[in-house]
Structures are given as C-alpha cells and as structure tokens.
PDB file of N, CA and C in Angstrom:
ATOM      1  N   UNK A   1     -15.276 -12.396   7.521  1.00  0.00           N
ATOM      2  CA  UNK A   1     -13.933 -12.573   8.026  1.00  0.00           C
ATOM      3  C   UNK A   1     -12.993 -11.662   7.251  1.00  0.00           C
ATOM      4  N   UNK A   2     -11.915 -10.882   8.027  1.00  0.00           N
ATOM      5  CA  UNK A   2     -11.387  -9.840   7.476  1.00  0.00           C
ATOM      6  C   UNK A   2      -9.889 -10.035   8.087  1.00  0.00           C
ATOM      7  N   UNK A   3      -8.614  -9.812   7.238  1.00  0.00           N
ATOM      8  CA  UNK A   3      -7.305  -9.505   7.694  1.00  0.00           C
ATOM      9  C   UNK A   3      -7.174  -8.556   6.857  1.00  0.00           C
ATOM     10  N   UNK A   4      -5.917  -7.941   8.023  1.00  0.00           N
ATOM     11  CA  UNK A   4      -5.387  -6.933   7.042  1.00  0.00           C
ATOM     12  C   UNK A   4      -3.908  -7.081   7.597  1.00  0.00           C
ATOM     13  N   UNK A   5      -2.900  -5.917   6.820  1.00  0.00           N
ATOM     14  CA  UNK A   5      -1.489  -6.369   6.458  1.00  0.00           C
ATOM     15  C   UNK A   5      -1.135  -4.795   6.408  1.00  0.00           C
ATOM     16  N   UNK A   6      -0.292  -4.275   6.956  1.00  0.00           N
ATOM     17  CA  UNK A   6       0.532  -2.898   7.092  1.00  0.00           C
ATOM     18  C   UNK A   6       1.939  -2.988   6.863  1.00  0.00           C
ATOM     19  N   UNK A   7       2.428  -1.461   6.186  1.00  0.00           N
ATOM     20  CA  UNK A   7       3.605  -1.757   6.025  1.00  0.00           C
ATOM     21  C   UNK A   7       3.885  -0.281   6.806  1.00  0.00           C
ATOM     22  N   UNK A   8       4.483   0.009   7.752  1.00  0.00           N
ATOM     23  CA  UNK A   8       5.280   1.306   8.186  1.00  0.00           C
ATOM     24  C   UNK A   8       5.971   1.853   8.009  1.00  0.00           C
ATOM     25  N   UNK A   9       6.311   3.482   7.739  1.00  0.00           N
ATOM     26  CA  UNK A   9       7.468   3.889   7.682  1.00  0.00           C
ATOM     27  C   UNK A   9       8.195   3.525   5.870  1.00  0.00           C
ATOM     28  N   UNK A  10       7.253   3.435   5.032  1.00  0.00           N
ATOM     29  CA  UNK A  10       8.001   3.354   3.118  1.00  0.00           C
ATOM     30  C   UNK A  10       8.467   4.592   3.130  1.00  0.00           C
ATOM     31  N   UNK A  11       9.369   4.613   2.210  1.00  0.00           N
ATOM     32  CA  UNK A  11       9.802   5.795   1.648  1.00  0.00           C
ATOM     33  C   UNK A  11       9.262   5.986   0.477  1.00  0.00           C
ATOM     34  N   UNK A  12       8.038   6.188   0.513  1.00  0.00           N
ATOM     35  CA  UNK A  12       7.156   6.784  -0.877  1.00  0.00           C
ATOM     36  C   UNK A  12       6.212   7.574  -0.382  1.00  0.00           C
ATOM     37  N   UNK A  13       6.166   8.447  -0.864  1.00  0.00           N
ATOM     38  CA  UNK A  13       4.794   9.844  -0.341  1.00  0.00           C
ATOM     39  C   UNK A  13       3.569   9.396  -0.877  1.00  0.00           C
ATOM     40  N   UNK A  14       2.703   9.555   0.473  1.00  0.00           N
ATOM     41  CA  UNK A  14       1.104   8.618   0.158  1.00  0.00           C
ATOM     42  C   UNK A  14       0.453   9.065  -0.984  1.00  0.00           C
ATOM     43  N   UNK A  15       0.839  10.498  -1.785  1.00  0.00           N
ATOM     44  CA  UNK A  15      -0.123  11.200  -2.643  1.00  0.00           C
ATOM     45  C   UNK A  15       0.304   9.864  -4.118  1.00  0.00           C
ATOM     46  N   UNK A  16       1.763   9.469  -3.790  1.00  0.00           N
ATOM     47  CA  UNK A  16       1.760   8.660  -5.159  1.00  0.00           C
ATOM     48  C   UNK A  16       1.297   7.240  -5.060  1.00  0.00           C
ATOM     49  N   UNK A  17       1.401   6.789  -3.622  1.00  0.00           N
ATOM     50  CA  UNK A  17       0.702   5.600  -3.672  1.00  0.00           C
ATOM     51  C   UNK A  17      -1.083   5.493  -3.657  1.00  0.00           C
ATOM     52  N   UNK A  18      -1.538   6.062  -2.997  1.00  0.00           N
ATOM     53  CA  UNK A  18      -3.485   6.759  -3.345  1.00  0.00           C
ATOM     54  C   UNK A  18      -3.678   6.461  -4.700  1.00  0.00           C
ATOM     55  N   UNK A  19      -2.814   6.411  -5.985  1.00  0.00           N
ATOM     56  CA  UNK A  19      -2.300   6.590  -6.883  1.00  0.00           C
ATOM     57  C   UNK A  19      -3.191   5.110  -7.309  1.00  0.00           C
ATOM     58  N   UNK A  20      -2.468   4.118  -6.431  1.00  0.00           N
ATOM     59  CA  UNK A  20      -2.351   3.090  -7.151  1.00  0.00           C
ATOM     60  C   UNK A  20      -3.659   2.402  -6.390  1.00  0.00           C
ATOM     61  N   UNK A  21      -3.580   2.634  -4.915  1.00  0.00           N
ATOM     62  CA  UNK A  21      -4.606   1.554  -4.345  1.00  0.00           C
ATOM     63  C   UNK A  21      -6.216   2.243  -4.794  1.00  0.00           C
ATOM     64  N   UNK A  22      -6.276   3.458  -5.083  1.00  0.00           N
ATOM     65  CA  UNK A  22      -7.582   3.482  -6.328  1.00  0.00           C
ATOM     66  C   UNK A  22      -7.884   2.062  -7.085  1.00  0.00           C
ATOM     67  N   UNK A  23      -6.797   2.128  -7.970  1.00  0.00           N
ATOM     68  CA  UNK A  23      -7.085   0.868  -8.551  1.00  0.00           C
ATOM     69  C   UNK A  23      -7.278  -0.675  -8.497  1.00  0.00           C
ATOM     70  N   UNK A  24      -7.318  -0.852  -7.135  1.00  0.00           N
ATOM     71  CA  UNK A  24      -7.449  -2.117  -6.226  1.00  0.00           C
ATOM     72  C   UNK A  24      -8.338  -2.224  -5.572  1.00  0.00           C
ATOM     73  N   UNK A  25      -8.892  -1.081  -5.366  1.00  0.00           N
ATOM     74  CA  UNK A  25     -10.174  -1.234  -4.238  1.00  0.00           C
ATOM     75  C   UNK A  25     -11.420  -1.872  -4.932  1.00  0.00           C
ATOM     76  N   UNK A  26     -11.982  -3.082  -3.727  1.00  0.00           N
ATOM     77  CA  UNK A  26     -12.898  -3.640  -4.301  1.00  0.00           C
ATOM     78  C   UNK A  26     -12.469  -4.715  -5.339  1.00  0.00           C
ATOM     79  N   UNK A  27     -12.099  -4.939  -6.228  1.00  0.00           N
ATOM     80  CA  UNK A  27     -11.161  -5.702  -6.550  1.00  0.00           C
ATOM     81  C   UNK A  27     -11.190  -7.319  -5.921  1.00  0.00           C
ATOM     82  N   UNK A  28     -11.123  -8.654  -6.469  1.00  0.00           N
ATOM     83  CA  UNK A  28     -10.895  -9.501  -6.388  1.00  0.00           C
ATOM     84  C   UNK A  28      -9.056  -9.911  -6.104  1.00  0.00           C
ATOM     85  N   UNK A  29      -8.792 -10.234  -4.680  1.00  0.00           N
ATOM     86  CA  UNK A  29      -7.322 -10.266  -4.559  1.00  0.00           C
ATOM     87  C   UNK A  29      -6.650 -11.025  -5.371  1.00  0.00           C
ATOM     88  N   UNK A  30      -7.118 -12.242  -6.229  1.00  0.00           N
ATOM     89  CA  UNK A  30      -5.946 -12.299  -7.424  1.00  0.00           C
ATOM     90  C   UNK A  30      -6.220 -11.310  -8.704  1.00  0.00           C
ATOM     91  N   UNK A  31      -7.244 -10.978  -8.699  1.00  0.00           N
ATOM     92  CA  UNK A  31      -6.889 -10.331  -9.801  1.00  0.00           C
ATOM     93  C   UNK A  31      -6.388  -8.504  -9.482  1.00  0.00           C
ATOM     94  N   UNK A  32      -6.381  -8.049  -8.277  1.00  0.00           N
ATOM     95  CA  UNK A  32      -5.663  -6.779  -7.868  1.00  0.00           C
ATOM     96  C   UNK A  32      -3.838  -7.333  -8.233  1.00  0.00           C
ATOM     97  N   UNK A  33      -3.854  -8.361  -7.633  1.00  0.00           N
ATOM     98  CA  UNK A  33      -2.513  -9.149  -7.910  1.00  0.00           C
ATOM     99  C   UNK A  33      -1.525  -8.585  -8.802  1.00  0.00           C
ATOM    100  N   UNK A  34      -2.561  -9.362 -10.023  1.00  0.00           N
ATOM    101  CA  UNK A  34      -2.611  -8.975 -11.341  1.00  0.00           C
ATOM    102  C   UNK A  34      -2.219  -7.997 -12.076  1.00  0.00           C
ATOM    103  N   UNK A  35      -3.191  -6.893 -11.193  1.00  0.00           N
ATOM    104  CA  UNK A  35      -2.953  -5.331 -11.634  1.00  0.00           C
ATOM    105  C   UNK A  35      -1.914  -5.024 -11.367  1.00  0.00           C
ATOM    106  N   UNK A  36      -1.758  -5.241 -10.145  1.00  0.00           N
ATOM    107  CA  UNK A  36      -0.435  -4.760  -9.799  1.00  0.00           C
ATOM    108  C   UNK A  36       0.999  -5.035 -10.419  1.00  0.00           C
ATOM    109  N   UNK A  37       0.766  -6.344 -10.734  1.00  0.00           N
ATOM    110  CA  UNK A  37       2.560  -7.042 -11.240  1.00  0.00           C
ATOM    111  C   UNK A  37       2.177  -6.231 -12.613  1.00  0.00           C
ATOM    112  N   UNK A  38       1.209  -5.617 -13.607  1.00  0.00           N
ATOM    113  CA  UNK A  38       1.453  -4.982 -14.561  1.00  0.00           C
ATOM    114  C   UNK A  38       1.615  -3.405 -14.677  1.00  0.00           C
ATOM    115  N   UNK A  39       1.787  -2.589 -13.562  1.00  0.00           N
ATOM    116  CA  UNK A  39       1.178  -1.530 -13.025  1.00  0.00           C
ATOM    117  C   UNK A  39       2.925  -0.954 -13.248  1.00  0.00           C
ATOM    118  N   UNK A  40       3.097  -0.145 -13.967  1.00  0.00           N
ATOM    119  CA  UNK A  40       4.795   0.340 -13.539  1.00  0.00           C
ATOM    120  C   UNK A  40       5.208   1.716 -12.724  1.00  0.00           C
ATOM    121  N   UNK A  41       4.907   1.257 -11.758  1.00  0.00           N
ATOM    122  CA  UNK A  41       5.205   2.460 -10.791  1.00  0.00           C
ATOM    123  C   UNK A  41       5.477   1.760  -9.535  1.00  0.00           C
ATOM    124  N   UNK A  42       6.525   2.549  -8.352  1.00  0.00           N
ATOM    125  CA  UNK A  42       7.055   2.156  -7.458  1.00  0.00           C
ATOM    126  C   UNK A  42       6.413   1.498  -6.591  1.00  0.00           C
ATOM    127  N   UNK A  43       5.114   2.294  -6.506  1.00  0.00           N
ATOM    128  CA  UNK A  43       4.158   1.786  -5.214  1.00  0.00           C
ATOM    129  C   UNK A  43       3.311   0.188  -5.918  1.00  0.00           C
ATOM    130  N   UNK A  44       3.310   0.083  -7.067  1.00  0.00           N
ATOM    131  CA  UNK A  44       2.820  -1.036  -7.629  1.00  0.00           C
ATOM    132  C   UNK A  44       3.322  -2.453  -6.877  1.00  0.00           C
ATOM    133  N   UNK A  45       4.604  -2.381  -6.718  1.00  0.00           N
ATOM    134  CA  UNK A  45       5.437  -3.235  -6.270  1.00  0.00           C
ATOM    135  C   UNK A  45       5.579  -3.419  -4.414  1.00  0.00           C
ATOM    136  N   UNK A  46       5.189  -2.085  -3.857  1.00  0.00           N
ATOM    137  CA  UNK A  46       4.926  -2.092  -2.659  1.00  0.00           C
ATOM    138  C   UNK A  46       3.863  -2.887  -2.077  1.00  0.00           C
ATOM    139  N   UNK A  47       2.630  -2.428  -2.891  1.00  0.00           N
ATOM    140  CA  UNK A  47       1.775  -2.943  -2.876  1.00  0.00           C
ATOM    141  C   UNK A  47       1.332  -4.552  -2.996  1.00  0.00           C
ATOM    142  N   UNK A  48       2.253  -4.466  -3.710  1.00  0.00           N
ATOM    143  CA  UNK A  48       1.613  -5.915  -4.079  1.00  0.00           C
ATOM    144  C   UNK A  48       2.399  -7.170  -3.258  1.00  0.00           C
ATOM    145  N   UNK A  49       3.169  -6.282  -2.553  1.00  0.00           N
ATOM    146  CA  UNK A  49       4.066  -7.297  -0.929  1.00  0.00           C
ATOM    147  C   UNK A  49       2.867  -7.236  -0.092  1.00  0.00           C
ATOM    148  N   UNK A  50       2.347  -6.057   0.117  1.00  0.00           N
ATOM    149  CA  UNK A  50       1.354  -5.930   1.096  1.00  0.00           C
ATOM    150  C   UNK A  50      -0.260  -6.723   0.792  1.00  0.00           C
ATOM    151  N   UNK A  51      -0.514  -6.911  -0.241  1.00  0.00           N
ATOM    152  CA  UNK A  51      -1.668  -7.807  -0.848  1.00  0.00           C
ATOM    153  C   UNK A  51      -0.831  -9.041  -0.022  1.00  0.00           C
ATOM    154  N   UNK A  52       0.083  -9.664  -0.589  1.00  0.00           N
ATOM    155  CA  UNK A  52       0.708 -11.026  -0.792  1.00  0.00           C
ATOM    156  C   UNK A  52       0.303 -11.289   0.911  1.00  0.00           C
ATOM    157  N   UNK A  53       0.795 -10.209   2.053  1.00  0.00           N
ATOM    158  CA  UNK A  53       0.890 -10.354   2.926  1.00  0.00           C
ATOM    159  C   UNK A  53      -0.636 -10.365   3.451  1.00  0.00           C
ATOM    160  N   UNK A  54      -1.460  -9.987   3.214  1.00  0.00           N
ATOM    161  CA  UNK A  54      -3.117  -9.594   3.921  1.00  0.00           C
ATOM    162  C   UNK A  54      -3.342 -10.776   3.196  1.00  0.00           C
ATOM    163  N   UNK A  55      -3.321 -11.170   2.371  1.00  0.00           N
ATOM    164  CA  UNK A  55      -3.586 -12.633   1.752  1.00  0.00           C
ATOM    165  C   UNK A  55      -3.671 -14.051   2.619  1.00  0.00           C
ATOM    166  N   UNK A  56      -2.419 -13.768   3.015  1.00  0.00           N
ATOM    167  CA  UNK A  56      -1.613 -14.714   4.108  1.00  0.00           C
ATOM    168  C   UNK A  56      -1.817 -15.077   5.061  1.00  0.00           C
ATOM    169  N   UNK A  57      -2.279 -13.768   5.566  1.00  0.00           N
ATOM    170  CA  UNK A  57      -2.908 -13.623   6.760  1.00  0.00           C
ATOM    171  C   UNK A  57      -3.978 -14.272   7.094  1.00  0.00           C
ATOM    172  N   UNK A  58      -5.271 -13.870   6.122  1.00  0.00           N
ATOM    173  CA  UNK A  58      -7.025 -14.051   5.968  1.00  0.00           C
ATOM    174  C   UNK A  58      -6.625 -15.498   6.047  1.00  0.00           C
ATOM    175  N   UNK A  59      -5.883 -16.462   5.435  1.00  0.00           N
ATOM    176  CA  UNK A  59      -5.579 -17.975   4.911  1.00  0.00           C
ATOM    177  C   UNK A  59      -4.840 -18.442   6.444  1.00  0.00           C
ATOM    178  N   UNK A  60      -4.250 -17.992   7.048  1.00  0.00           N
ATOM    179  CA  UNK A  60      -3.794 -18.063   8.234  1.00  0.00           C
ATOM    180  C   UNK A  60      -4.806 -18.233   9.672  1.00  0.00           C
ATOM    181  N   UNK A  61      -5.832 -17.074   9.368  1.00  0.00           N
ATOM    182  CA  UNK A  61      -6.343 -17.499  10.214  1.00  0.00           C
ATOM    183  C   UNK A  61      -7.356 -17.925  10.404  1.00  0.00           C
ATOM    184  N   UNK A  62      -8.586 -18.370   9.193  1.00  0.00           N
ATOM    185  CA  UNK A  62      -9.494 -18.956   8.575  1.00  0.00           C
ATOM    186  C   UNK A  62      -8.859 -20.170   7.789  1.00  0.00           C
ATOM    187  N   UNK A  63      -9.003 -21.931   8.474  1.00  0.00           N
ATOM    188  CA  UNK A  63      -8.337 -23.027   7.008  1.00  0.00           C
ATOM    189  C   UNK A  63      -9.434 -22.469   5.722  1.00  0.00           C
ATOM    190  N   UNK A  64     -10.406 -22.577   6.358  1.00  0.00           N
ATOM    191  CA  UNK A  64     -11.339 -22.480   5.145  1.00  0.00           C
ATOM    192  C   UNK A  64     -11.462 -21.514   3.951  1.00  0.00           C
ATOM    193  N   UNK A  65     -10.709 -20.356   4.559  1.00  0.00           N
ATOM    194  CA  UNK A  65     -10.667 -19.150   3.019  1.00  0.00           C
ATOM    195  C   UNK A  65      -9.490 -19.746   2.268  1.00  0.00           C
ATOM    196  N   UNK A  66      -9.776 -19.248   1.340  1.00  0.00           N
ATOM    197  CA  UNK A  66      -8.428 -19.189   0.211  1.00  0.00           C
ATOM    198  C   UNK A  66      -8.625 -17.700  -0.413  1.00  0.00           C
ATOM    199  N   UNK A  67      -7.285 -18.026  -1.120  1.00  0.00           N
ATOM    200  CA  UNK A  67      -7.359 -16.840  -1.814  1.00  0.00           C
ATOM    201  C   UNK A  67      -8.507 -16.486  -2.840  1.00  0.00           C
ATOM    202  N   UNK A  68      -8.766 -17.245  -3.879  1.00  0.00           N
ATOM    203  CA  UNK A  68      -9.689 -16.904  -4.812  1.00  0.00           C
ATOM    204  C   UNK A  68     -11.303 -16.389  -4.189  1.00  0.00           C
ATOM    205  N   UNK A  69     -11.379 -16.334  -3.157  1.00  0.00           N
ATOM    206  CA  UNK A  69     -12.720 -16.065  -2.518  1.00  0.00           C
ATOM    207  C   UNK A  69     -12.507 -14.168  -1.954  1.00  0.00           C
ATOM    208  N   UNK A  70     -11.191 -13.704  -2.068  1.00  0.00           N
ATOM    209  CA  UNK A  70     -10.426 -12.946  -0.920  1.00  0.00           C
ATOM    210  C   UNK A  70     -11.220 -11.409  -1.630  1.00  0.00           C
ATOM    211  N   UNK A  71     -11.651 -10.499  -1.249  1.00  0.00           N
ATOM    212  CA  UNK A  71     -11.746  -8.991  -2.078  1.00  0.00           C
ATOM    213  C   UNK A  71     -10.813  -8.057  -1.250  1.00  0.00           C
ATOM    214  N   UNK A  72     -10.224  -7.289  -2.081  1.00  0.00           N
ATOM    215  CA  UNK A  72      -9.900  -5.853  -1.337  1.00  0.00           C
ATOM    216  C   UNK A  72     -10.744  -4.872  -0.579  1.00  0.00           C
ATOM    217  N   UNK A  73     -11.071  -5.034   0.800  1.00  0.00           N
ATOM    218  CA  UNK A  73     -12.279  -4.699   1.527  1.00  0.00           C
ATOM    219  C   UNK A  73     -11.572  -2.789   1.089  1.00  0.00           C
ATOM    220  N   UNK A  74     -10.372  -2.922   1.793  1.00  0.00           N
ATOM    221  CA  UNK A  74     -10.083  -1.209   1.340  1.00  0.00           C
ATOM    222  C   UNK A  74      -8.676  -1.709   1.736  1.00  0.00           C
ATOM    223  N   UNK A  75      -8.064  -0.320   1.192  1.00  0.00           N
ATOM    224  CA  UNK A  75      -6.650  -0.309   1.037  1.00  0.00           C
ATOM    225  C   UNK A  75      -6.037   1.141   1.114  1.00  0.00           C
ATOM    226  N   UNK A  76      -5.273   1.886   1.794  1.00  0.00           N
ATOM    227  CA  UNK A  76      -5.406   2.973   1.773  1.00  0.00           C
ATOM    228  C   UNK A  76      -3.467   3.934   2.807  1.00  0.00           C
ATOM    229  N   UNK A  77      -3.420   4.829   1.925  1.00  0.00           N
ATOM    230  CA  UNK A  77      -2.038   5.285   2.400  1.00  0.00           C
ATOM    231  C   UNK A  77      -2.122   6.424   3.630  1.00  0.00           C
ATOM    232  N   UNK A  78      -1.681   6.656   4.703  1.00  0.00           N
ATOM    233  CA  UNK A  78      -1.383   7.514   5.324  1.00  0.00           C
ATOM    234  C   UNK A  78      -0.310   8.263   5.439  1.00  0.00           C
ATOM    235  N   UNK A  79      -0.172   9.216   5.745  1.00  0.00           N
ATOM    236  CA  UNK A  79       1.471   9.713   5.966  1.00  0.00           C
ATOM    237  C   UNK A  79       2.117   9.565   7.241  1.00  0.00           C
ATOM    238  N   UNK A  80       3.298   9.272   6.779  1.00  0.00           N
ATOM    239  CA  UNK A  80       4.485   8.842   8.180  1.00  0.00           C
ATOM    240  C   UNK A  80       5.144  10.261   8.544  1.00  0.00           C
ATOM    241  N   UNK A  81       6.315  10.065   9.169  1.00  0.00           N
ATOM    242  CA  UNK A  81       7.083  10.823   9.500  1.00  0.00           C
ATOM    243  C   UNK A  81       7.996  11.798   8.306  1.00  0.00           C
ATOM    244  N   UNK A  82       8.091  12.507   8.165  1.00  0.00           N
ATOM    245  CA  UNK A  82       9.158  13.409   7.107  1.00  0.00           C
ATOM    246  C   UNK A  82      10.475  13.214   7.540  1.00  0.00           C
ATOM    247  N   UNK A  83      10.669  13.290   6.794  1.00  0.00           N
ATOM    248  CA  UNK A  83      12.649  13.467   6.837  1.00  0.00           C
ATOM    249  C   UNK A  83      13.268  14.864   6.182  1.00  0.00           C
ATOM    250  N   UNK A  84      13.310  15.875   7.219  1.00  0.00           N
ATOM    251  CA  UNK A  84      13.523  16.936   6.160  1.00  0.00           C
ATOM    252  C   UNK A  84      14.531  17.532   6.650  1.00  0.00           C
ATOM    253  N   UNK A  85      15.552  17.719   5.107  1.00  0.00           N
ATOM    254  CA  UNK A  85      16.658  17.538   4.843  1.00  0.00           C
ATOM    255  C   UNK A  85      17.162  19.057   4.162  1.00  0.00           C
ATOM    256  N   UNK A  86      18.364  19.534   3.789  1.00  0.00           N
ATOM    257  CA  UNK A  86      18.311  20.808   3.565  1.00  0.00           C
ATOM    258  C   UNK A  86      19.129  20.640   2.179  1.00  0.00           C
ATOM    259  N   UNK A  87      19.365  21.954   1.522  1.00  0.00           N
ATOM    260  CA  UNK A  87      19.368  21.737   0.112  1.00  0.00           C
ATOM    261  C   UNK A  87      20.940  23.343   0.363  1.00  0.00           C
ATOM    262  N   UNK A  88      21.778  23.544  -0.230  1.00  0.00           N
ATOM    263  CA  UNK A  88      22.328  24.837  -0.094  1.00  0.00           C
ATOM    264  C   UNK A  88      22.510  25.420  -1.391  1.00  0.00           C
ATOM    265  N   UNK A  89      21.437  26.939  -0.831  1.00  0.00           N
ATOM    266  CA  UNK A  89      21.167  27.482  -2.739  1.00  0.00           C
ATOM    267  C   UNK A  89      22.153  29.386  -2.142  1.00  0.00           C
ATOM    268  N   UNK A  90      22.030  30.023  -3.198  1.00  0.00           N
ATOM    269  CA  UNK A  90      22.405  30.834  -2.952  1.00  0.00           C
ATOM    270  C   UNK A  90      22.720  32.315  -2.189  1.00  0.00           C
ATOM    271  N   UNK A  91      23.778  32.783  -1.662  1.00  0.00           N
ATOM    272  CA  UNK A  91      23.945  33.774  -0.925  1.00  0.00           C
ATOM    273  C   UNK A  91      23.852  33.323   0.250  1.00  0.00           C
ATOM    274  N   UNK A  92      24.258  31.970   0.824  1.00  0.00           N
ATOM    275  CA  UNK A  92      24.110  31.315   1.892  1.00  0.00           C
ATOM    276  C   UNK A  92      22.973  31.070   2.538  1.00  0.00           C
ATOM    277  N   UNK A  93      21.802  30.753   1.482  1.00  0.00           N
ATOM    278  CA  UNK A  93      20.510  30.705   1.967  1.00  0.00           C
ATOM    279  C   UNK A  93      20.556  29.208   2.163  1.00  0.00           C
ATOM    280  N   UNK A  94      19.062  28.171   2.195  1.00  0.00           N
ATOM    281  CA  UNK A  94      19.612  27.188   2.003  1.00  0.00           C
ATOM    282  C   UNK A  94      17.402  26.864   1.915  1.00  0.00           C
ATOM    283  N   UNK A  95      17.521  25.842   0.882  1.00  0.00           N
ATOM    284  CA  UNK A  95      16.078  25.259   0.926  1.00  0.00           C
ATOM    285  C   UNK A  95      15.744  24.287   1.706  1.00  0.00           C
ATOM    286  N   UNK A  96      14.499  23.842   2.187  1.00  0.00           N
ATOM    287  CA  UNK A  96      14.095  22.480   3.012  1.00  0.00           C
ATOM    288  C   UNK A  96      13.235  21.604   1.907  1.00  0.00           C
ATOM    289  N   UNK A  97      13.771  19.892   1.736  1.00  0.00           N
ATOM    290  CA  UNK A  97      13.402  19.195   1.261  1.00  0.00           C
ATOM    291  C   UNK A  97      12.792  17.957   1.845  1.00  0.00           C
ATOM    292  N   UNK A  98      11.421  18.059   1.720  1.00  0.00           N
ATOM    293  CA  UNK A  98      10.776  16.970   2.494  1.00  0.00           C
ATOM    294  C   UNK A  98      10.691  15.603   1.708  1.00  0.00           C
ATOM    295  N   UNK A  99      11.381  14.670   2.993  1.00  0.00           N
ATOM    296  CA  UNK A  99      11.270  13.240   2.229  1.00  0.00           C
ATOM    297  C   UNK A  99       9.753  12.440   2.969  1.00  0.00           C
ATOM    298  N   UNK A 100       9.013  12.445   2.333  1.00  0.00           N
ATOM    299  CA  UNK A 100       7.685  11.998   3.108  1.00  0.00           C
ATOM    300  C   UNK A 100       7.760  10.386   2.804  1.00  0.00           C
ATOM    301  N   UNK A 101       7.202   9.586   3.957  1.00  0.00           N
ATOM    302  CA  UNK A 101       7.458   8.482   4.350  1.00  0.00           C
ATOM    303  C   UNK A 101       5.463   8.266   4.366  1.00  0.00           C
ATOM    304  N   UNK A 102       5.395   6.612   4.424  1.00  0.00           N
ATOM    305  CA  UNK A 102       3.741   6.335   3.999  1.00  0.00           C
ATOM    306  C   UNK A 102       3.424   5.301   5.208  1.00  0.00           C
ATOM    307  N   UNK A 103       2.650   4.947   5.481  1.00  0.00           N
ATOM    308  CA  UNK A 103       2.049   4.229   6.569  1.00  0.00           C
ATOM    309  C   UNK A 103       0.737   3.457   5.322  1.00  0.00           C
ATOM    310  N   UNK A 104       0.777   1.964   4.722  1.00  0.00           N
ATOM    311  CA  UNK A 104       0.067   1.346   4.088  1.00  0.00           C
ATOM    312  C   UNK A 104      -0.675   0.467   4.494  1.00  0.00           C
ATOM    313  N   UNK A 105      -2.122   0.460   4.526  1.00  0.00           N
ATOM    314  CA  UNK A 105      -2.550  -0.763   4.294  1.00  0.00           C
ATOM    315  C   UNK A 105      -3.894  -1.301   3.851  1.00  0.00           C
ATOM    316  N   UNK A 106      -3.888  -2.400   3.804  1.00  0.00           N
ATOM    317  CA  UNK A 106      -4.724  -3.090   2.575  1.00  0.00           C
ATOM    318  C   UNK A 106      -5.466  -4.442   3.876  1.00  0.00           C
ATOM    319  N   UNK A 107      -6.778  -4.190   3.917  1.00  0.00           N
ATOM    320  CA  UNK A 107      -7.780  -4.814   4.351  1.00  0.00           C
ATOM    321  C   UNK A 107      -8.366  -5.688   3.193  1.00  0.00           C
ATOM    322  N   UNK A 108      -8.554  -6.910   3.697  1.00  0.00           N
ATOM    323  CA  UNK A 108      -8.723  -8.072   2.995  1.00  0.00           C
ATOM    324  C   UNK A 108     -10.024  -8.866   3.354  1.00  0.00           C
ATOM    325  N   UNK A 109     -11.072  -9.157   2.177  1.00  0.00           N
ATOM    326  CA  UNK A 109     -12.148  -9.932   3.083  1.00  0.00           C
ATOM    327  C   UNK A 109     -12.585 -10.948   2.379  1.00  0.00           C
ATOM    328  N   UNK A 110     -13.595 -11.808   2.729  1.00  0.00           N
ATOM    329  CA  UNK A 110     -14.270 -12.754   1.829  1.00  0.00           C
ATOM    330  C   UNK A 110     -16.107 -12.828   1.235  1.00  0.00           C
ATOM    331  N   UNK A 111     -16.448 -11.287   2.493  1.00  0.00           N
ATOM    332  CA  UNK A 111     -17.777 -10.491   2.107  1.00  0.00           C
ATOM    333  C   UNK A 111     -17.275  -9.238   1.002  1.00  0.00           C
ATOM    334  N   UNK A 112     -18.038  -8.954  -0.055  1.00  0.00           N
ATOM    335  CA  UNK A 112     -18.654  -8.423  -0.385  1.00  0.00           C
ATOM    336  C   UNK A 112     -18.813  -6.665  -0.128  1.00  0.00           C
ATOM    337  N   UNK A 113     -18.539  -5.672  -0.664  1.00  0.00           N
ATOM    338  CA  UNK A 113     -19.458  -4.587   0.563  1.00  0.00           C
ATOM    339  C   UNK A 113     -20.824  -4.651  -0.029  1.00  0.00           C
TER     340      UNK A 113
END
C-alpha cells in the first residue's frame, strides 16, 4: 500500500531540493521526519510539509497503517515553470534571471523495496 503527496509550483530550484530528498530516501517516515526538522536548509522545511502530508494520506486511506510502519518509497524534485525576469546592466544592455520553480514529491509505503 502506497500514498503519495505533491506540492506544485515552490519557489525553490529542484537542483537544491535533490539536495535534501537524497537524504530521505528509503528512510523510515518518522525518522526522515526527524532528519528533516534538523536539516537547515529551505527545502528541509518544504519537505517535511510534504512527508507530514503523504503520511496522512497512507493513514487516510488504509485504518490499519500508521505511521511508524510508513518508508519513503521515493521522493523526488522536478522542475516547474521559470519566471524569468530581467536585470538592467550596462550600456543599456540588460541580463535574464531565472527564477526556477519545483514540482515535489514524496511516495510513501509500508513495503520495503
């Protein structure tokens, strides 16, 4: 039995969140939890809405799971849409600054791989 939990459209670029869900994969969901509330970086905190939420879920739609049974089946960032924005540098030139946006999510199970 498997849920999973997405978040669309963050304003964090997937290369820094990849970052973090390395360190979750496979992982026992309280103790990724864990990692996370000690983890100091932006996506730490993203993340760990999106655990809370795939959590919720698996418990939602199985009475019988709980959390302590739960693993991080996978978890993983894509890229969203850019937002690109302009910068004005000299001799009336002007630079392009990409705001990259993430597409997250974190698959939740109670097997094993």
């Amino acid at each position: 039995m498997e849920a999973k939990a997405l978040a669309r459209y963050v304003r964090i670029s997937p290369r820094k969140v990849r970052q973090v869900t390395s360190l979750i994969k496979g992982k026992r969901a309280d103790s990724a939890a864990d990692l996370l509330k000690f983890t100091p970086k932006k996506a730490a905190k993203l993340l760990s809405k999106i655990l809370k939420s795939a959590v919720a879920n698996a418990e939602q739609q199985s009475a019988q799971l709980s959390s302590d049974r739960l693993f991080v089946k996978n978890a993983y960032a894509d890229g969203g849409p850019t937002l690109k924005r302009w910068r004005p540098r000299a001799r009336g030139k002007a630079d392009r600054i990409l705001k990259r946006t993430s597409h997250i999510t974190i698959i939740v199970s109670d097997e094993t791989k």
